[in-house]
N, C-alpha and C. Protein backbone atom coordinates (compact mmCIF):
# COMPACT_ATOMS: atom_id res chain seq x y z
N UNK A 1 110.30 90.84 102.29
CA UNK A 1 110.97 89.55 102.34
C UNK A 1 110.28 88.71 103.41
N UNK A 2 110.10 87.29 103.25
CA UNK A 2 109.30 87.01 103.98
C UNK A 2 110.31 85.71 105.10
N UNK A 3 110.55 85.32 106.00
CA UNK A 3 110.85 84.26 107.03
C UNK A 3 109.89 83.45 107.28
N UNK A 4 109.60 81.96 106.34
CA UNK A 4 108.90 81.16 106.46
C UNK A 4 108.97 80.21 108.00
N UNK A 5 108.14 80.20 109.12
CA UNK A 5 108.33 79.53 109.74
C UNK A 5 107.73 77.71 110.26
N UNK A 6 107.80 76.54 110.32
CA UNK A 6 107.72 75.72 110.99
C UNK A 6 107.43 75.36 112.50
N UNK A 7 106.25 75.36 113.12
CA UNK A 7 106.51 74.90 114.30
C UNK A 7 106.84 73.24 114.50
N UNK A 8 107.72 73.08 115.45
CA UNK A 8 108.05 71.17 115.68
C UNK A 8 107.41 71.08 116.81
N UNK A 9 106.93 72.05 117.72
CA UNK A 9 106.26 71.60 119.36
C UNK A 9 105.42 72.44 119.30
N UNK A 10 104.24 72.42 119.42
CA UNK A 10 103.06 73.40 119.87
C UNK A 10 103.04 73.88 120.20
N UNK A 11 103.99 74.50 121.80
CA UNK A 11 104.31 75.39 122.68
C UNK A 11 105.58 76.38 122.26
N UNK A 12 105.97 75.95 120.90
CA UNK A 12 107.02 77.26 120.30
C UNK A 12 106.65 78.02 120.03
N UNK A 13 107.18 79.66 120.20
CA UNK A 13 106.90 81.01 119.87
C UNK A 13 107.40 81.62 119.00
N UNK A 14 106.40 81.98 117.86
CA UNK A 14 107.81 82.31 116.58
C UNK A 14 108.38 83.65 116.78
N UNK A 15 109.47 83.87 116.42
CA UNK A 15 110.56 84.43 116.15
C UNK A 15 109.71 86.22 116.19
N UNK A 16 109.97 87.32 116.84
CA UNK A 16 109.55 88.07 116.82
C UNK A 16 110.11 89.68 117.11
N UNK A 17 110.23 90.55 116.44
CA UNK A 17 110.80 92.08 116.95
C UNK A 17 110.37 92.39 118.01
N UNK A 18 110.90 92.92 119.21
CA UNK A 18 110.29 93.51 120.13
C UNK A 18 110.09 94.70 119.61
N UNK A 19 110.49 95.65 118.92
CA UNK A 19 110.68 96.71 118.90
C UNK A 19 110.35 97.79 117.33
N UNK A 20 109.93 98.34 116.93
CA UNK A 20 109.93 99.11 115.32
C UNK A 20 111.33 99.08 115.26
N UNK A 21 112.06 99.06 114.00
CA UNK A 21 113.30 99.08 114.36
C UNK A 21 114.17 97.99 114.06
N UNK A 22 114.50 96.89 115.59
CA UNK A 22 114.95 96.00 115.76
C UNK A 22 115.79 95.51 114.67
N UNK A 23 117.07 95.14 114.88
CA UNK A 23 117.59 94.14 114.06
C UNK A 23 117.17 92.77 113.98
N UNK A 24 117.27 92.64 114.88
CA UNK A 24 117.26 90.88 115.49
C UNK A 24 115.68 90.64 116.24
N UNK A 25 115.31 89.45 115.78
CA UNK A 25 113.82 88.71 115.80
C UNK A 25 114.36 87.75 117.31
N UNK A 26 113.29 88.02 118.09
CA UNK A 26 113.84 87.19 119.74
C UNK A 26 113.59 85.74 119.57
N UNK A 27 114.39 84.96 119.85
CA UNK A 27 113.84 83.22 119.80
C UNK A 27 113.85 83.13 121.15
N UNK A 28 112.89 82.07 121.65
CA UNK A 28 112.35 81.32 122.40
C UNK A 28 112.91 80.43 122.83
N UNK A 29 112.99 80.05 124.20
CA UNK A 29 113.54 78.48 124.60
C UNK A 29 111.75 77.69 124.67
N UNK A 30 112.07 76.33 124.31
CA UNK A 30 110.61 75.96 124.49
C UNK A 30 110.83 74.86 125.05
N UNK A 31 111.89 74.76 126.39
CA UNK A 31 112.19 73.65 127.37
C UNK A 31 112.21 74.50 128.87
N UNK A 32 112.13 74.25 129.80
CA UNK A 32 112.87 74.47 131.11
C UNK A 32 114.22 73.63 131.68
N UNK A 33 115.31 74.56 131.60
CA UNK A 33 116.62 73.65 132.65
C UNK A 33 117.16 74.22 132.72
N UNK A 34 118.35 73.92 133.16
CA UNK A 34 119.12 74.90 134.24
C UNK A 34 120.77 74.68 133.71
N UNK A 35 121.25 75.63 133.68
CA UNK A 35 122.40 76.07 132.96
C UNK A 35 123.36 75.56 134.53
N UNK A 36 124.35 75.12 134.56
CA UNK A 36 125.43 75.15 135.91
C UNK A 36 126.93 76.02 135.50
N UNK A 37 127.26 76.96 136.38
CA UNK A 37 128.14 77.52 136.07
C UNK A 37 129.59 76.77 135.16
N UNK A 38 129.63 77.34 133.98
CA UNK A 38 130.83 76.69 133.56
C UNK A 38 130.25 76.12 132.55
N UNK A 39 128.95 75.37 132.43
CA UNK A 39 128.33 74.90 131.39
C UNK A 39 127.76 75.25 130.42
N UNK A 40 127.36 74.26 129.44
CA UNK A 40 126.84 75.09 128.15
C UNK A 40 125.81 73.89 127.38
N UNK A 41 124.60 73.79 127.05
CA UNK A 41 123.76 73.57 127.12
C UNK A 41 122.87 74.08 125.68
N UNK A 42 122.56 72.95 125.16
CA UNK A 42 121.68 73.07 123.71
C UNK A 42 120.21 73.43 124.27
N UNK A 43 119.99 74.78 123.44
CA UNK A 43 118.79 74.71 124.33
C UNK A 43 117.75 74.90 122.94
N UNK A 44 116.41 73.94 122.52
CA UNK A 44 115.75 73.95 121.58
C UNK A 44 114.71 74.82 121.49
N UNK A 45 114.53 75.95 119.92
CA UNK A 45 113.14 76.70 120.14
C UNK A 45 111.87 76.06 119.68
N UNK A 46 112.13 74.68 119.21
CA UNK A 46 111.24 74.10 118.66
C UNK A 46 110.02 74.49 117.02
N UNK A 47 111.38 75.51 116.90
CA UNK A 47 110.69 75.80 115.55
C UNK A 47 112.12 76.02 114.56
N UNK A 48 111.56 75.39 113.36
CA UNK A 48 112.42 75.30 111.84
C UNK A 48 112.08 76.73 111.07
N UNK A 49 113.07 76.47 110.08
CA UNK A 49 112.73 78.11 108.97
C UNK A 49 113.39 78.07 108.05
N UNK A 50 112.54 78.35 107.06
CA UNK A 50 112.83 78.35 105.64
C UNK A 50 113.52 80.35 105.30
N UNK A 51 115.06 80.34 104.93
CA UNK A 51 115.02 81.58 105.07
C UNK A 51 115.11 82.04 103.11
N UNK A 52 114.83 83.00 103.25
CA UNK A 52 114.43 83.37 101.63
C UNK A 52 116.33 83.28 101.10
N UNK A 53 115.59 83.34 99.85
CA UNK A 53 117.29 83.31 98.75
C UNK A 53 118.15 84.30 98.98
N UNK A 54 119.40 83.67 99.12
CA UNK A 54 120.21 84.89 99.09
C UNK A 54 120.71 85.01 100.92
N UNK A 55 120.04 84.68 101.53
CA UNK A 55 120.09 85.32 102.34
C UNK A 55 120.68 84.04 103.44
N UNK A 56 121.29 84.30 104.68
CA UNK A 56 121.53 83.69 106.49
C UNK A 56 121.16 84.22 107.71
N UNK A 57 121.13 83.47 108.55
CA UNK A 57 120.44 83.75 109.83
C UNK A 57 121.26 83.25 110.83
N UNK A 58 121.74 85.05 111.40
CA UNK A 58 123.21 84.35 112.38
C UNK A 58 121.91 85.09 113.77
N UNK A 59 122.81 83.95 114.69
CA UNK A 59 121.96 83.85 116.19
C UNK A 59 123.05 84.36 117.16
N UNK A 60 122.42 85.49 117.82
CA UNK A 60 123.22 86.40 118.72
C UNK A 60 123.20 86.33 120.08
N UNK A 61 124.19 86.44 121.08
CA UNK A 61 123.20 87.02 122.27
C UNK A 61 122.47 87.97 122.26
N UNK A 62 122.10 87.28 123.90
CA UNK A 62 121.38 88.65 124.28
C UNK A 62 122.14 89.30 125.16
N UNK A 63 122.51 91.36 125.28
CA UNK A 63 123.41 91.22 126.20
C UNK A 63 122.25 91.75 127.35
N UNK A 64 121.13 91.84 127.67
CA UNK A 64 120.82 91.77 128.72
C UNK A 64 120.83 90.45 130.19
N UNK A 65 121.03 89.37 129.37
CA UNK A 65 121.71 88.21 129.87
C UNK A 65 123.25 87.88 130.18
N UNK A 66 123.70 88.68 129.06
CA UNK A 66 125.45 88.58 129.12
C UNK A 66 125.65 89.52 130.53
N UNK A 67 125.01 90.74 130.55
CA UNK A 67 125.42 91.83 131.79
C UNK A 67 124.71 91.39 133.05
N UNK A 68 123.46 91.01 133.06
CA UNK A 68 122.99 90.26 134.53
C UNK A 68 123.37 89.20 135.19
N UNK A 69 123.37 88.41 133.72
CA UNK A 69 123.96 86.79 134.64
C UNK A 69 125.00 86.07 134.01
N UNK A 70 125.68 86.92 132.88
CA UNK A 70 127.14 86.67 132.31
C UNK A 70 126.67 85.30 131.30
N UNK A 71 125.63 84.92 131.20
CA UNK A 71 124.73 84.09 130.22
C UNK A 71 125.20 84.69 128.58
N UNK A 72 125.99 83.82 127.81
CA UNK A 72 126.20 84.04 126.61
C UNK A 72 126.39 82.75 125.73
N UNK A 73 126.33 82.91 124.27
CA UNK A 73 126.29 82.16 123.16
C UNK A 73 127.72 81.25 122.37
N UNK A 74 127.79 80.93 122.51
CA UNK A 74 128.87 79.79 121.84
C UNK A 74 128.90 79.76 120.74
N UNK A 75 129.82 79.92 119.94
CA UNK A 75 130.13 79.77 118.49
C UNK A 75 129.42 81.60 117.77
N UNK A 76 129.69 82.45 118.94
CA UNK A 76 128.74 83.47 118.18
C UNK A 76 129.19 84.32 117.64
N UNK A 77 128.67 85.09 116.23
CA UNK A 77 127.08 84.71 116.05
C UNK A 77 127.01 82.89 115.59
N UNK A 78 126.04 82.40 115.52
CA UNK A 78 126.01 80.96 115.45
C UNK A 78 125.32 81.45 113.38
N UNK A 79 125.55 80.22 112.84
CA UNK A 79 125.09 80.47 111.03
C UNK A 79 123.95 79.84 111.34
N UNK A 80 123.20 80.07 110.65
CA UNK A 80 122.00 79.01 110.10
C UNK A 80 121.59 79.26 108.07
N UNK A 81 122.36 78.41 107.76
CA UNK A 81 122.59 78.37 106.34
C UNK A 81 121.25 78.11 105.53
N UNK A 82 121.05 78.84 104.47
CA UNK A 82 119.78 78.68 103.53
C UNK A 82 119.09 77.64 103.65
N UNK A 83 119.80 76.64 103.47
CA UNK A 83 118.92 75.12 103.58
C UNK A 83 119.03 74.63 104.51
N UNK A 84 119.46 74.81 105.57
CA UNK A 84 119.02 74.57 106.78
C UNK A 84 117.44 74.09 106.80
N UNK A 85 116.80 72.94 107.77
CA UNK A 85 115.41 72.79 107.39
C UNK A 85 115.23 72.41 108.86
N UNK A 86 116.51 71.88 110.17
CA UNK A 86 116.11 71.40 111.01
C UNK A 86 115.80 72.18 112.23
N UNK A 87 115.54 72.07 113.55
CA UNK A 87 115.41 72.83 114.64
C UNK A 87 116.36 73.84 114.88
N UNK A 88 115.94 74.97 114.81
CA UNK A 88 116.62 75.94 115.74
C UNK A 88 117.36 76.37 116.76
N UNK A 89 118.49 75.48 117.27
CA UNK A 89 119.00 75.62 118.88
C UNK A 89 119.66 76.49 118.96
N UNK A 90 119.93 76.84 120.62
CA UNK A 90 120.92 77.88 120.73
C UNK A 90 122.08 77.11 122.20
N UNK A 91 123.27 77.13 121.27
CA UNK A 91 123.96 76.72 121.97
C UNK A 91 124.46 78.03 123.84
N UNK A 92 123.83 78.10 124.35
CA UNK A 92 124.15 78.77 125.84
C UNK A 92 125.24 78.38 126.78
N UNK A 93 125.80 79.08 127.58
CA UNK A 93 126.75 79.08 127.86
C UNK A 93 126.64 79.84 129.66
N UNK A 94 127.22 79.34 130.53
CA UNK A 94 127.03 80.17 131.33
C UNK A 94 128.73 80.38 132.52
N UNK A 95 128.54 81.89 132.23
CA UNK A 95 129.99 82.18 132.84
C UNK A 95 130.05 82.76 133.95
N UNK A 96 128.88 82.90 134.47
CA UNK A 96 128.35 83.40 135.52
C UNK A 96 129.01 82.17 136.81
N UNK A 97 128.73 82.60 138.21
CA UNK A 97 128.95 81.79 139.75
C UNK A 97 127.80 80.92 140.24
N UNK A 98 126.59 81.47 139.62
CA UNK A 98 125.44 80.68 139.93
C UNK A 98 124.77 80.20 139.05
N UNK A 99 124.00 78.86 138.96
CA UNK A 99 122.98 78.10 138.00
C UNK A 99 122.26 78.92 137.49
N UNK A 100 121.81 79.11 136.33
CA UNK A 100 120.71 80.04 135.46
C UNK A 100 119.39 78.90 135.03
N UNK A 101 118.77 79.57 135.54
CA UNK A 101 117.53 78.75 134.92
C UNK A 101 116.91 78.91 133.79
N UNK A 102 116.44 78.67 132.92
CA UNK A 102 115.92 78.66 131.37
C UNK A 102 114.39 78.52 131.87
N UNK A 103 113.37 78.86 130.89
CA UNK A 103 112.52 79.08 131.16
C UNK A 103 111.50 78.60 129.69
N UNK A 104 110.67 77.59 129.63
CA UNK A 104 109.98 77.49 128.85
C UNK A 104 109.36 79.19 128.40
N UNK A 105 109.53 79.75 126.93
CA UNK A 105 109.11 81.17 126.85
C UNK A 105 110.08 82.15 126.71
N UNK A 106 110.90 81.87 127.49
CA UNK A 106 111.88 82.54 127.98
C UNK A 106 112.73 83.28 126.21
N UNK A 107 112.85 84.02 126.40
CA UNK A 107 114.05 84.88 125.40
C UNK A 107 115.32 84.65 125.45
N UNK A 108 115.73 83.74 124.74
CA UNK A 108 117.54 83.75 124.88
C UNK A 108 118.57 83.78 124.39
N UNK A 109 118.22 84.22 122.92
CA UNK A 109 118.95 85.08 121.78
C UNK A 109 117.96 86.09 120.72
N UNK A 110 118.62 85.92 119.84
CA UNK A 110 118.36 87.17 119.05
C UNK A 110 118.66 86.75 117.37
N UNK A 111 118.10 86.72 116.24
CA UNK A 111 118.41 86.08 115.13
C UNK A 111 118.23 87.51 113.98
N UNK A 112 119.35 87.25 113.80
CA UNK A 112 119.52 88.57 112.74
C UNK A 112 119.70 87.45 111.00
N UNK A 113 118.96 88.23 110.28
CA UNK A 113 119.02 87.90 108.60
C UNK A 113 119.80 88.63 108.02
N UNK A 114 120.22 88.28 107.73
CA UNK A 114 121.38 88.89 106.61
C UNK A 114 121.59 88.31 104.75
N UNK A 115 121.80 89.24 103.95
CA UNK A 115 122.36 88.89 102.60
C UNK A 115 123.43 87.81 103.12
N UNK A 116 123.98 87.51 101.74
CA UNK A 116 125.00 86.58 101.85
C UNK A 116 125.72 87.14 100.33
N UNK A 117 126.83 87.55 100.30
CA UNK A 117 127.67 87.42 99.16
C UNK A 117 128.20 86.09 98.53
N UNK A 118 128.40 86.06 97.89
CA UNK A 118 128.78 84.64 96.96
C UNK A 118 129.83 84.60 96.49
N UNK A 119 131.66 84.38 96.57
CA UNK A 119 132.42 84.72 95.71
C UNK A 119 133.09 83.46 95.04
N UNK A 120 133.76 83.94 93.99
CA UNK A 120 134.61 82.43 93.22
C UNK A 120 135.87 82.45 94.06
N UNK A 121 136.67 81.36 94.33
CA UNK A 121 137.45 80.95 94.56
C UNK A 121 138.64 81.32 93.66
N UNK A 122 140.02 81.78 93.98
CA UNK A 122 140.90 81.64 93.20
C UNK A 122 142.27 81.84 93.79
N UNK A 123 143.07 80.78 93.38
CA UNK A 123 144.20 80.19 93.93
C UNK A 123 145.01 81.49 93.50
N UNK A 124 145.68 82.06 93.75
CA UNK A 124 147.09 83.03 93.39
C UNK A 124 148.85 82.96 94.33
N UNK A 125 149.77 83.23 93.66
CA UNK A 125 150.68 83.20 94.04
C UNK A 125 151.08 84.55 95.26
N UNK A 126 150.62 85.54 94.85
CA UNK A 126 150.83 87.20 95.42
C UNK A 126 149.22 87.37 95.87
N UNK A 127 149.87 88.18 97.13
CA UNK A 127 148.67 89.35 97.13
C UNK A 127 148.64 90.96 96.54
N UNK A 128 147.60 91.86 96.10
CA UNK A 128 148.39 92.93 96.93
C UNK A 128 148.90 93.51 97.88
N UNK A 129 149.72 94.60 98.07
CA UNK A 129 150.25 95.11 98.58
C UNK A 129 148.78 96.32 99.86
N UNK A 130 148.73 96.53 101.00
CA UNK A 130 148.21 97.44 101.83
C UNK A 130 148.83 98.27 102.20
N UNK A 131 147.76 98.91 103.24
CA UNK A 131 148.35 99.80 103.67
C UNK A 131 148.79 99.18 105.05
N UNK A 132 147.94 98.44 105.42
CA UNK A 132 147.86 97.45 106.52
C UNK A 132 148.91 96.16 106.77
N UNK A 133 148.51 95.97 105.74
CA UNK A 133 150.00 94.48 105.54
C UNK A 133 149.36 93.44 106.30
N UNK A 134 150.57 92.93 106.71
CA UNK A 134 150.29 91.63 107.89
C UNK A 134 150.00 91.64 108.89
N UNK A 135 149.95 92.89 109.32
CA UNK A 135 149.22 93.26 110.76
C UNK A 135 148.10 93.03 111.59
N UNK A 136 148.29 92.27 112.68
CA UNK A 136 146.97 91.62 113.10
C UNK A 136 147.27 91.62 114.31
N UNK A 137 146.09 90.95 115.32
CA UNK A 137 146.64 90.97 116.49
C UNK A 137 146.59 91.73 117.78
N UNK A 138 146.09 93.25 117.38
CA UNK A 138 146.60 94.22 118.53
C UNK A 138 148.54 94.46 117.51
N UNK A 139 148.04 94.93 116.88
CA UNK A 139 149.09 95.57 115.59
C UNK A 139 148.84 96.73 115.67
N UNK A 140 147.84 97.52 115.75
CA UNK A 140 147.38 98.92 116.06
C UNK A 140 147.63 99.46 117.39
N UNK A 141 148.11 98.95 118.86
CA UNK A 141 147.79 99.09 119.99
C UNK A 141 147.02 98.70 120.87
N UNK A 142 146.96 98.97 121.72
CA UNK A 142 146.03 98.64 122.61
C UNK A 142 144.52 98.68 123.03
């Protein structure tokens, strides 16, 4: 399967596994600035992507950022829908006590592909019946 990519800035790094393995392809920040505690901050990789049929591209943290500097993702995982055609951002977040700096290069999520199921819509009066029911919540305990 292939992940067609776009660069929009010259200095973007495409999308890449660190690892054999890997779920998730590392994106790039391709700006420098600085996150202030409490804030949250669009940060651009400067590259677009065509993702094959069938398929979405949800954007993760990273938790080596979440556990060092409490640095995490907004809306996550974030979608990036089939036809999607425009820039890549990652909305960041910082929950951390001190300013985080971003780093042109820098690694600051993680983009996993996934299928996509397709279903029809249909209005009904009943559900079935579970085993589960209406239970939600912390319905199971603690």
């Amino acid at each position: 399967m292939e992940l067609k990519i776009k660069k929009l800035n010259p200095n973007a790094r495409l999308p890449e596994y660190a690892h054999p393995g890997d779920a998730g392809l590392d994106l790039f920040s391709v700006v420098d600035l600085s996150i202030d505690p409490g804030e949250a901050k669009l940060v651009p990789t400067g590259i677009a992507i065509e993702l094959p049929p069938g398929t979405e591209a949800q954007v993760r943290p990273r938790s080596g950022l979440a556990l060092k500097h409490q640095i995490t993702l907004l809306n996550s995982p974030g979608t990036i829908d089939e036809g999607y055609r425009g820039e890549v951002a990652v909305i960041m977040i910082n929950h951390g006590k001190q300013t985080f700096h971003v780093h042109a290069g820098m690694k600051i999520a993680q983009m996993v592909i996934q299928k996509v199921l397709r279903v029809s819509v249909k209005e009904c009066d009943e559900l079935s019946d579970s085993q589960r029911g209406i239970g939600g919540f912390g319905s199971t305990g603690i």
